[in-house]
Protein backbone atom coordinates (compact mmCIF):
# COMPACT_ATOMS: atom_id res chain seq x y z
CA UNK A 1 0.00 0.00 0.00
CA UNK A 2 3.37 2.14 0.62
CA UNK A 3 4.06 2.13 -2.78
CA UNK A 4 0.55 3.43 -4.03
CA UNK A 5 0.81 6.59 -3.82
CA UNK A 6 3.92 7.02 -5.46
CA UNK A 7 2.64 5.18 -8.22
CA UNK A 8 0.10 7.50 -8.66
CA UNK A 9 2.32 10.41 -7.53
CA UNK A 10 4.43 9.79 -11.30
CA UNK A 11 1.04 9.39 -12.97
CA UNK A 12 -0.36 12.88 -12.16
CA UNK A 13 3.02 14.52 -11.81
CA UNK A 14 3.96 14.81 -15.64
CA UNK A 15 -0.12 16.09 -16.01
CA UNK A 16 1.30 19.24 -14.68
CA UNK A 17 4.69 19.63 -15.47
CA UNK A 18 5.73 22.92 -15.85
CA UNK A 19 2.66 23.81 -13.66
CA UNK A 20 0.74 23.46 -17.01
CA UNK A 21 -1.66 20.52 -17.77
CA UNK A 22 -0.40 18.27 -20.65
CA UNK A 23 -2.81 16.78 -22.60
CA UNK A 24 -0.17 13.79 -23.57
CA UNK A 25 0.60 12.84 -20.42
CA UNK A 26 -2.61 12.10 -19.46
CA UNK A 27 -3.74 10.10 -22.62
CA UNK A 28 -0.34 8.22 -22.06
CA UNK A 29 -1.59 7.37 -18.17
CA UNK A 30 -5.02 6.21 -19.45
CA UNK A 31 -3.69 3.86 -22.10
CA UNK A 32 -1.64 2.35 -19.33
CA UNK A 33 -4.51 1.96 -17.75
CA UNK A 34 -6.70 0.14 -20.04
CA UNK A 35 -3.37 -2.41 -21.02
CA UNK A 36 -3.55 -3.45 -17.81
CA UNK A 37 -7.14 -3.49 -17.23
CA UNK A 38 -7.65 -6.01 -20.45
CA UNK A 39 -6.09 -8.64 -17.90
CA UNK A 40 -8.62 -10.04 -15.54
CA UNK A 41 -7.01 -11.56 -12.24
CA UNK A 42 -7.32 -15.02 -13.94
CA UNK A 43 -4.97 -13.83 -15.91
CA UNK A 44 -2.90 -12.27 -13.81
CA UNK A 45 -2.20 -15.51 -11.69
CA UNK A 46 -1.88 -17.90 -14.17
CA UNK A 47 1.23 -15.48 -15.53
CA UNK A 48 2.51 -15.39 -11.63
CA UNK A 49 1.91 -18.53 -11.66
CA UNK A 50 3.98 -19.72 -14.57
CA UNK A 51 6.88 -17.52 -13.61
CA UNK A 52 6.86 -18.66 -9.92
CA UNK A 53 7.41 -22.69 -11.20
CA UNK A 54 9.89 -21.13 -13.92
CA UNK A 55 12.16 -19.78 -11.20
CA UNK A 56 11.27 -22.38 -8.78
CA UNK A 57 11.98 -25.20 -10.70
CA UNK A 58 15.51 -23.68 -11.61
CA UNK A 59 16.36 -23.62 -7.84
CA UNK A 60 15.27 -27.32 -7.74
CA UNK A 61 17.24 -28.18 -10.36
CA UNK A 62 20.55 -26.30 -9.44
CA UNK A 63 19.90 -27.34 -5.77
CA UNK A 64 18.34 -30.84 -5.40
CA UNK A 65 18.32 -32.28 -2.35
CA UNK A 66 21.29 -34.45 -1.83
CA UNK A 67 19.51 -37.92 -2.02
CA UNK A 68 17.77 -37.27 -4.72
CA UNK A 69 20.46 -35.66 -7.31
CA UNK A 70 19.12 -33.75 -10.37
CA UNK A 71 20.77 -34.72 -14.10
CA UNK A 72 22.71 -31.48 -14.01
CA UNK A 73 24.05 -32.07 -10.86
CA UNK A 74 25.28 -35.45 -11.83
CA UNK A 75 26.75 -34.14 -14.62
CA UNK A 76 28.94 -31.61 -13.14
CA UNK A 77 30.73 -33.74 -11.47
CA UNK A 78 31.61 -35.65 -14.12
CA UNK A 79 33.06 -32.91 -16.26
CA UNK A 80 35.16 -32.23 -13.61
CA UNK A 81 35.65 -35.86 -14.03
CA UNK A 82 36.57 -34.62 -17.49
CA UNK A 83 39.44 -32.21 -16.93
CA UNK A 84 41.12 -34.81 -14.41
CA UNK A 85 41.29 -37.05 -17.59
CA UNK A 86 42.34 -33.84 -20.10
CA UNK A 87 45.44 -33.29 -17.99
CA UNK A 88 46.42 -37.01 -18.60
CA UNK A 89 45.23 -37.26 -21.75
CA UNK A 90 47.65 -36.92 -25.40
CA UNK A 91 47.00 -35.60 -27.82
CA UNK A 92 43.99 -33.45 -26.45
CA UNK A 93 42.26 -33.13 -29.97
CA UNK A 94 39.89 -35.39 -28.78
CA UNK A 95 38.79 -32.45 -25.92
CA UNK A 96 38.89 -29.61 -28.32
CA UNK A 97 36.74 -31.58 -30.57
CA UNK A 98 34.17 -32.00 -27.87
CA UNK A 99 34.25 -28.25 -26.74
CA UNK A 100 33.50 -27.26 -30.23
CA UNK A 101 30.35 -29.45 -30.20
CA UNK A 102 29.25 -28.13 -26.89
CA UNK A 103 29.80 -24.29 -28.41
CA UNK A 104 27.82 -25.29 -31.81
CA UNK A 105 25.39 -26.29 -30.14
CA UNK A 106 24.58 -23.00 -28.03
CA UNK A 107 24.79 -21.12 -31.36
CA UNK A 108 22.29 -23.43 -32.61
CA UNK A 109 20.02 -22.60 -29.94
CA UNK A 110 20.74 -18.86 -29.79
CA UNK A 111 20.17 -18.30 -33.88
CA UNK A 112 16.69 -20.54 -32.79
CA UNK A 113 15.75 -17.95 -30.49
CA UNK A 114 16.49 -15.10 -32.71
CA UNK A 115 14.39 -16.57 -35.39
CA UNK A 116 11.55 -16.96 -32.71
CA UNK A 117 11.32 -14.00 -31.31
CA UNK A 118 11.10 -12.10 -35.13
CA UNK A 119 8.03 -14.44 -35.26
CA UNK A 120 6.57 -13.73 -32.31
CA UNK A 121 7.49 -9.60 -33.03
CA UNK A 122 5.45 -10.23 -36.46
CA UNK A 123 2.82 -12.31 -35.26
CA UNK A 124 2.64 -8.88 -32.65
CA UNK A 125 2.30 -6.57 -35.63
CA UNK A 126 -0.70 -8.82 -37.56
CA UNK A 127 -2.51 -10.14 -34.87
CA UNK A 128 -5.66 -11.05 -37.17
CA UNK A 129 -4.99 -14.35 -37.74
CA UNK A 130 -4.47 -15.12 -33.93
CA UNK A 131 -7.69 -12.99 -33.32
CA UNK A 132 -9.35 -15.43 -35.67
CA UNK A 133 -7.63 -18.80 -33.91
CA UNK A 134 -9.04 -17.74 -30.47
CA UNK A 135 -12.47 -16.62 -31.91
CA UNK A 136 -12.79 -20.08 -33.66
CA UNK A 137 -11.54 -21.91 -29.93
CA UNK A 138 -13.17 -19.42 -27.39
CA UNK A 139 -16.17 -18.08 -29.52
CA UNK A 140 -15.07 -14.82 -28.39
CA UNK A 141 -13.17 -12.05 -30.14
CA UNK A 142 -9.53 -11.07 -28.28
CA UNK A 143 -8.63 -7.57 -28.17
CA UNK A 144 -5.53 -7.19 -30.40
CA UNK A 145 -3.63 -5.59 -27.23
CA UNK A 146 -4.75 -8.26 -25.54
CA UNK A 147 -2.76 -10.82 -27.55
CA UNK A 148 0.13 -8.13 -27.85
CA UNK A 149 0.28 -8.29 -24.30
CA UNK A 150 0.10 -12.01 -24.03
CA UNK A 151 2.88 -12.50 -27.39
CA UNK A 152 5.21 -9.99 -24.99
CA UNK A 153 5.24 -12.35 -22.32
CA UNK A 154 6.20 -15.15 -24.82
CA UNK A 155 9.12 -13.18 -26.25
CA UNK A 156 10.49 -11.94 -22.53
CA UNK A 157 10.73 -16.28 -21.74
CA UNK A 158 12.63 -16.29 -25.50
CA UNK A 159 15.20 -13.21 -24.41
CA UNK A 160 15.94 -14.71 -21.59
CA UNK A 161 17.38 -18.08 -23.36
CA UNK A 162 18.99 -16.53 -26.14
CA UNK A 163 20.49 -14.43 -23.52
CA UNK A 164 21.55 -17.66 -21.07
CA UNK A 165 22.53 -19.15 -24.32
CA UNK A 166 24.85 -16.43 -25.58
CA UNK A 167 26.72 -16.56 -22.15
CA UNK A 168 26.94 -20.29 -22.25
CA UNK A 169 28.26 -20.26 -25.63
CA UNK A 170 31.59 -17.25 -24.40
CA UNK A 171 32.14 -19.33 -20.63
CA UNK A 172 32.69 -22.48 -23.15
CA UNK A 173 35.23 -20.25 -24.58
CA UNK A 174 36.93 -18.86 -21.43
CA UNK A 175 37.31 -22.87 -20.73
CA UNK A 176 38.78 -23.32 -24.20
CA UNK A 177 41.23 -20.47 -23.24
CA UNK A 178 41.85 -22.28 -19.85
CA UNK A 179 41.88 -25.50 -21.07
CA UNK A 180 44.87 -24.23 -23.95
CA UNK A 181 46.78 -22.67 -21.25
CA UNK A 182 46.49 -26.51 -18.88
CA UNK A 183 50.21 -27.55 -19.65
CA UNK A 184 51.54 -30.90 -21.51
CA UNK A 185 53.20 -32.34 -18.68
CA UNK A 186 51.09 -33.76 -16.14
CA UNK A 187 53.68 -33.10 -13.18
CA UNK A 188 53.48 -29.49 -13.44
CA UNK A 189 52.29 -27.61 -10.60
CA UNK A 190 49.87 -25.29 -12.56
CA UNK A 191 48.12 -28.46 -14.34
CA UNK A 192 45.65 -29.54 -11.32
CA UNK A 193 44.93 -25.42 -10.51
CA UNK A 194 44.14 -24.26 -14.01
CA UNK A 195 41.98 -27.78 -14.91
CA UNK A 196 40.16 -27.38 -12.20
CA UNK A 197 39.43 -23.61 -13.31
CA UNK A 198 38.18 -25.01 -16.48
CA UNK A 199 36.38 -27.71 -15.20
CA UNK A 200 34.38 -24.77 -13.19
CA UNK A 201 34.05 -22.76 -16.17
CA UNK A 202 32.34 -25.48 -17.97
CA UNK A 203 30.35 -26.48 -15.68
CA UNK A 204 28.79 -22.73 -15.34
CA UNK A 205 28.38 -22.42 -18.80
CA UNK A 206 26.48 -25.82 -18.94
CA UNK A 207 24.27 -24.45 -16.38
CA UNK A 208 23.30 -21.10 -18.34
CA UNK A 209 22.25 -23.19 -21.20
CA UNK A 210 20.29 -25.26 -19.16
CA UNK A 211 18.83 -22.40 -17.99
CA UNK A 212 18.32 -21.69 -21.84
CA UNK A 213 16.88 -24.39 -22.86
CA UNK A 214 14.07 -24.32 -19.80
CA UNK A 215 13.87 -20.96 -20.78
CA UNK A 216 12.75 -22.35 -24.03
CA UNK A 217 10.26 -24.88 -22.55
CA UNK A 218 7.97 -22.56 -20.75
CA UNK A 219 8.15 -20.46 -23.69
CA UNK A 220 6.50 -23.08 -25.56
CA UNK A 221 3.90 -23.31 -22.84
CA UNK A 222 3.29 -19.83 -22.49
CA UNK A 223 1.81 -19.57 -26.14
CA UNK A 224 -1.10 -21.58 -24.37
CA UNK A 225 -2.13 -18.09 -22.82
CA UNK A 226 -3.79 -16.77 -26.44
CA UNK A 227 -6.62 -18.94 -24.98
CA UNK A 228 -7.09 -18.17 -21.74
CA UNK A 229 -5.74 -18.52 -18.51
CA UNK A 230 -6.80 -22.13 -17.48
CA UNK A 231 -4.70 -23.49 -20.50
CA UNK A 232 -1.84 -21.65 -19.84
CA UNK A 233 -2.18 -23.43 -16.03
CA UNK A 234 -2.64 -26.86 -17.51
CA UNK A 235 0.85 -25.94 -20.06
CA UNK A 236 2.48 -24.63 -17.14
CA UNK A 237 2.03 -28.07 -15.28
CA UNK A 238 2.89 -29.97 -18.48
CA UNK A 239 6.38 -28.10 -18.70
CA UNK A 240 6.78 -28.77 -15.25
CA UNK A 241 6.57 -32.53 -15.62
CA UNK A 242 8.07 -32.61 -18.63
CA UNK A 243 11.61 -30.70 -17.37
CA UNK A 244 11.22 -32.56 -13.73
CA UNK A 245 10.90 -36.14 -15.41
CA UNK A 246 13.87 -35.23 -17.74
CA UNK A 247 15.92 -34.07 -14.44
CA UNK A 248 14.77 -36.52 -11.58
CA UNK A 249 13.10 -39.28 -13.63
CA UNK A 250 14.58 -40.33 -16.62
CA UNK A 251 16.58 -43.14 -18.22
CA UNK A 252 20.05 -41.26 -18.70
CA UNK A 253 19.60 -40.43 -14.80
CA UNK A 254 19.21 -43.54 -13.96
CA UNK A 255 22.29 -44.86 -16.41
CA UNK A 256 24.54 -41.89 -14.67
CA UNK A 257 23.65 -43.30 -11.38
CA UNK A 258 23.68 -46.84 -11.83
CA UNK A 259 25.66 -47.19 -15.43
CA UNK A 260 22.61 -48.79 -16.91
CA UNK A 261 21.95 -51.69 -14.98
C-alpha cells in the first residue's frame, strides 16, 4: 500500500509539469490503464503462476536435495571428471573436438531464439490471424492488445534463453582459453589449478544453457495463454513434468547413477 501513492504520484506529476496541464501525459496514463485493465485476475495468476514454477523449478534443479540428485548435478561432477582425464590425456584433440560441439550447439540454440522472437514480433504486428484462432476456440473475439500483451510475455521467456545461451556459448570459450593454457606435462604444478578452473568454467556455462533451454520450454507453454488462462495453467504443469521427469526421472539419470543396470 506504501508504494501506491507514489505510483500515482508519477502518474499525475507529468499532467502538470511545468505547472501546465499536458494533454499527452494524461492520454499516455489512461492507455496504461486500459493495457492493464484487459487482464482479468485469472490472468494475472496464471502469468505469476507460470513464472513462480519457472524460477522455482531452476532452484530445484541447481539445488536438489542431496539424495535425490538432479541430471545437471550429476553431470557436473563428471566434467570435472573430465578435466582430471584432459590433464592425462595426449594428444587433447579429442577435448577440443568436444568443446567445439558443446559451443555449436549454443549457437544453434541462440540463432533458434532469434528466429523466434522475429516471429513472435510479427505475429505482434498482424494479430488477425491469432484474433481469428481464439475466436474459432473461445467463440469470443480477443482484443488485439490483448494478444500483444500475451505474445510480450512469450518473447520476454525467449530473451531470456537466447540471452543464457549467448553466455553459455563465451564461458565455453573462457574454458577453451583455460583449457589451452592446462600444460603438456602432467607433473606441473599449474596443471591440477588451471583444470580445475576449467572444469568450473564449464560447468557454469552448462548451467546457463540449461537455464536456456528451460527458458525455451515454458516459452512453448506460455503460447497456451492466447486462450485463456486455465490453458496456460494446464501448459504450465505440463512443462513442469516434462523438465522434472527429464531431471529426476529419466533413463540417462538412472544410467549416470547406476551405469545402466
Amino acid at each position: 500500500m506504501a508504494t501506491l501513492p507514489l505510483i500515482i504520484g508519477k502518474l499525475i506529476l507529468p499532467i502538470f509539469a511545468d505547472g501546465k496541464f499536458d494533454l499527452n501525459a494524461v492520454v499516455w496514463g489512461m492507455t496504461l490503464t486500459y493495457h492493464f485493465a484487459l487482464l482479468s485476475i485469472y490472468d494475472i495468476s496464471a502469468a505469476v503462476f507460470m513464472i513462480a514454477a519457472w524460477f522455482g523449478l531452476g532452484l530445484l534443479i541447481e539445488n536438489p536435495p542431496k539424495s535425490r540428485p538432479s541430471v545437471t548435478v550429476l553431470m557436473s561432477q563428471r566434467r570435472r571428471d573430465w578435466m582430471e582425464v584432459f590433464v592425462r590425456r595426449d594428444p587433447r584433440i579429442f577435448d577440443s573436438q568436444i568443446l567445439a560441439s558443446l559451443r555449436e550447439g549454443t549457437s544453434f540454440f541462440a540463432s533458434t531464439c532469434v528466429f523466434a522472437i522475429g516471429g513472435v514480433l510479427a505475429l505482434a504486428k498482424n494479430t488477425e490471424p491469432l484474433e481469428g484462432v481464439t475466436f474459432e476456440v473461445l467463440a469470443d473475439m480477443s482484443p488485439a492488445l490483448l494478444i500483444q500483451l500475451k505474445l510480450a510475455f512469450v518473447a520476454l521467456f525467449l530473451t531470456n534463453a537466447f540471452l543464457k545461451f549467448v553466455w553459455s556459448n563465451r564461458v565455453f570459450g573462457y574454458c577453451a582459453v583455460l583449457m589451452a593454457a592446462v600444460p603438456n606435462d602432467p607433473n606441473d604444478p599449474q596443471c591440477k589449478p588451471l583444470s580445475s578452473q576449467a572444469a568450473s568454467l564449464n560447468i557454469r556455462a552448462a548451467m546457463n544453457f540449461n537455464r536456456g533451454l528451460r527458458s525455451m520450454y515454458f516459452a512453448l507453454g506460455a503460447l497456451s495463454w492466447l486462450f485463456g488462462p486455465v490453458p496456460l495453467v494446464v501448459a504450465t504443469g505440463v512443462v513442469i513434468w516434462v523438465v522434472w521427469s527429464r531431471e529426476f526421472a529419466s533413463m540417462p539419470r538412472d544410467i549416470l547413477l547406476n551405469g545402466g543396470k
